[in-house]
Protein backbone atom coordinates (compact mmCIF):
# COMPACT_ATOMS: atom_id res chain seq x y z
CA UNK A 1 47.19 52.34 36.50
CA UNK A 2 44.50 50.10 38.03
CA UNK A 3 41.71 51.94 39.25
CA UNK A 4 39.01 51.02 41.96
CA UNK A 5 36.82 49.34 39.83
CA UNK A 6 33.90 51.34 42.01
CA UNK A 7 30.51 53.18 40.54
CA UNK A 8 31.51 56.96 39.69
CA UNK A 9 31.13 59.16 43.05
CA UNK A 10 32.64 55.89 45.22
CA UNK A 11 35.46 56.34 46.54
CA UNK A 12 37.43 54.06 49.41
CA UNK A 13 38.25 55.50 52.89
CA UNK A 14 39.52 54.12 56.01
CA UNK A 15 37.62 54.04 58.91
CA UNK A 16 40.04 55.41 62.02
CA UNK A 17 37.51 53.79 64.60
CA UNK A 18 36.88 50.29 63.23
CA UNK A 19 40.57 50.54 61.26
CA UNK A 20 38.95 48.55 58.02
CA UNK A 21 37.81 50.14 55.34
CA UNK A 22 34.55 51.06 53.94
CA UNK A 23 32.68 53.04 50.52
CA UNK A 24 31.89 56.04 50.50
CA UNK A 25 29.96 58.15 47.82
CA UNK A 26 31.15 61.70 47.49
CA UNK A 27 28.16 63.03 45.92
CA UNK A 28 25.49 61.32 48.67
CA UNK A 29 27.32 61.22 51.59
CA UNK A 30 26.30 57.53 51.29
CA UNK A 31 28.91 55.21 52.80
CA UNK A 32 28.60 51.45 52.90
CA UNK A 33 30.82 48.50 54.54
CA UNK A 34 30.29 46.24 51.24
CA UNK A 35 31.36 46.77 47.62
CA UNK A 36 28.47 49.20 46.27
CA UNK A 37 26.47 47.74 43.35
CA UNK A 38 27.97 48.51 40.35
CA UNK A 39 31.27 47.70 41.98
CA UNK A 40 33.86 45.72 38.92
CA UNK A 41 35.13 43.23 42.01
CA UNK A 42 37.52 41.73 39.69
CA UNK A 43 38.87 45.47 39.23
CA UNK A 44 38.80 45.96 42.94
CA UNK A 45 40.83 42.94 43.53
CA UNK A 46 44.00 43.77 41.17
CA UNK A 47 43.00 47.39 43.09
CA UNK A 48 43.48 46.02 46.94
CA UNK A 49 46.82 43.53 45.59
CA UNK A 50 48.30 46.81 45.07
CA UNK A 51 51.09 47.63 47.56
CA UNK A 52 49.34 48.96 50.67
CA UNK A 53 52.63 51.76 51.09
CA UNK A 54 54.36 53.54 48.66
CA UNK A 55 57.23 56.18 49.13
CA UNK A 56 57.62 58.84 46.25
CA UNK A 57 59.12 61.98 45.36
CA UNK A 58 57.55 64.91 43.30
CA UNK A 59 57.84 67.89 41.47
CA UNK A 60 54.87 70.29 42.06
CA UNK A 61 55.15 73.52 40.46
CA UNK A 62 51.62 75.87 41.87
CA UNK A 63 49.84 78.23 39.91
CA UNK A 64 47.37 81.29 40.74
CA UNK A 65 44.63 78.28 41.10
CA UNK A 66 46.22 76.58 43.86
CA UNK A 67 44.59 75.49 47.19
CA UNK A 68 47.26 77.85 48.60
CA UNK A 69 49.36 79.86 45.83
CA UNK A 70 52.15 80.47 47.49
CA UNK A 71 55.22 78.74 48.66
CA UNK A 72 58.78 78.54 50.25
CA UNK A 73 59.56 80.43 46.99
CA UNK A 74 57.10 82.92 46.53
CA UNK A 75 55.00 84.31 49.02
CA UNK A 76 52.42 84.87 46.07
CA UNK A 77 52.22 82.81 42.94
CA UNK A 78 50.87 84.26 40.00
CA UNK A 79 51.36 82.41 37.18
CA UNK A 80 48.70 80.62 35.42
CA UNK A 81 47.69 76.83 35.04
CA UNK A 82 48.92 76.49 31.70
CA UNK A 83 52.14 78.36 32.60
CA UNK A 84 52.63 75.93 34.98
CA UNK A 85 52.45 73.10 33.20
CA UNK A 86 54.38 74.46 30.60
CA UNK A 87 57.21 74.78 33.33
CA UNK A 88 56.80 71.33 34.22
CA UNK A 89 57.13 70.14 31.04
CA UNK A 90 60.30 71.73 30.25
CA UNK A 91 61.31 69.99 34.00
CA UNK A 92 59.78 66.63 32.42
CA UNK A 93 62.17 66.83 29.38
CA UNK A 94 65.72 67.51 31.01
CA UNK A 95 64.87 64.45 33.26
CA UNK A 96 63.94 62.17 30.85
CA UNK A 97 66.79 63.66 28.34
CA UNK A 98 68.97 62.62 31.46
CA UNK A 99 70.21 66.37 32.11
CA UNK A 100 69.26 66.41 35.84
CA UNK A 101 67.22 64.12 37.81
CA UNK A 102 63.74 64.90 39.56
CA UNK A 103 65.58 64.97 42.83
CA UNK A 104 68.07 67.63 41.72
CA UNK A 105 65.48 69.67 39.88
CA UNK A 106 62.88 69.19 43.10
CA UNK A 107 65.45 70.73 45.36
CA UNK A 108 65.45 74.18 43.71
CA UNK A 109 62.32 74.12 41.45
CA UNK A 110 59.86 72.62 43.20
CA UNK A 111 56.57 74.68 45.37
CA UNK A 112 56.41 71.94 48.04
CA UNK A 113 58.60 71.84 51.01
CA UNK A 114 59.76 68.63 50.22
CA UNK A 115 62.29 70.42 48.29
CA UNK A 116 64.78 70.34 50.75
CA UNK A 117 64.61 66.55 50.87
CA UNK A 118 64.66 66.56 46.68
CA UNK A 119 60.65 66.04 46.77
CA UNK A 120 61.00 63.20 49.24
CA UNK A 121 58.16 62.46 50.72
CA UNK A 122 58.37 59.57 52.69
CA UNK A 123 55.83 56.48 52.46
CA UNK A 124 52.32 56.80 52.42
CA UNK A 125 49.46 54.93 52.40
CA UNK A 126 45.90 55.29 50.90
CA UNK A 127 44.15 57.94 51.75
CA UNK A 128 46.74 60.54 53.18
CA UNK A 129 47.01 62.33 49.44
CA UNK A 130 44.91 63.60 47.47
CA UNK A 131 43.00 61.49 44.86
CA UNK A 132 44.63 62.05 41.53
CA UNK A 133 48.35 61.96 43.60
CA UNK A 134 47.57 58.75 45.23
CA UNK A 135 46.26 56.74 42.12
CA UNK A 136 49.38 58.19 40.56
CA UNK A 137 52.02 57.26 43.12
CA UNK A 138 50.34 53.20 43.44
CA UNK A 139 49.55 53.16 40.05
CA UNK A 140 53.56 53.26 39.08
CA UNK A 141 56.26 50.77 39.46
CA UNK A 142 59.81 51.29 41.70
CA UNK A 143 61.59 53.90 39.49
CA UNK A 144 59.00 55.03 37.27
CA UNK A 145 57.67 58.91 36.63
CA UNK A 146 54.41 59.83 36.07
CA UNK A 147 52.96 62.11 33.36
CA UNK A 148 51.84 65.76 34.70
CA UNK A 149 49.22 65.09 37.84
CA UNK A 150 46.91 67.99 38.33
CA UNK A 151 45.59 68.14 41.86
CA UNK A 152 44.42 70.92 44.27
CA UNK A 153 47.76 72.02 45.05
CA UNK A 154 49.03 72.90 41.55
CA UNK A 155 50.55 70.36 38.80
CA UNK A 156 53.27 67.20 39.74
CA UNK A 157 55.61 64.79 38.35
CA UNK A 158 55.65 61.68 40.84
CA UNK A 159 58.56 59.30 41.04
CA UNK A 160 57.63 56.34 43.18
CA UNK A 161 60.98 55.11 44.61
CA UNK A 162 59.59 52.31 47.00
């Protein structure tokens, strides 16, 4: 995956009033038109050649952790972190043993809505997920899975499909 190439605490945002982007330091509140110093440019340029859109599917599976523990399956999840990933990972293995795809297991298994569209969820572009989703999800190529993602909503496998 190509990251950023920013300081630690930058992160890149859009600006919805001058629609360019800008720098923005979580820990400050600093946020800057230019490349912070510190910036690795070359690093941000292989970052911003990246597609701008990407459409993926997931697998999230939530745990007692979660930004909201519950979901169109269970009205309260209870299960830990670790049981969660250790769900995931038996998910993980039938797909990449070929036994069911992430689409077929997404339908029934997954803790995101998206289910009923096999974890579709559409394109996307920077900044509408959350960190650790979206440098998954650019970071892949057409057709390939991520590893286990661990974000606010619980634990994912991401399939980027365009």
């Amino acid at each position: 995956m190509v990251a950023t190439g920013l300081p630690s605490g930058w992160v890149i945002k859009m600006s919805r009033s001058h629609n360019r982007e800008y720098y923005y330091n979580q820990s400050t509140k600093e946020s800057v038109w230019e490349p912070p110093a510190g910036t690795d440019l070359e690093q941000l340029n292989k970052y911003h050649n990246q597609p701008t859109k990407v459409r993926a599917s997931h697998l999230l599976v939530k745990h007692s952790g979660s930004r909201r523990p519950a979901s169109w399956k269970s009205e309260h999840i209870t299960r830990s972190k670790q049981e969660a990933i250790d769900i995931l990972k038996q998910h993980q293995q039938r797909i990449l043993n070929g036994e069911a795809t992430l689409e077929q297991i997404a339908t029934t298994e997954s803790d995101c809505s998206s289910a009923k569209r096999g974890g579709d969820l559409g394109f996307f572009e920077r900044g509408q997920m959350q960190p650790a989703f979206e440098e998954a999800a650019f970071g892949l190529d057409v057709g390939e899975m991520s590893d286990i993602v661990e974000t606010d909503s619980g634990v994912h496998l991401v399939l980027r499909t365009a």
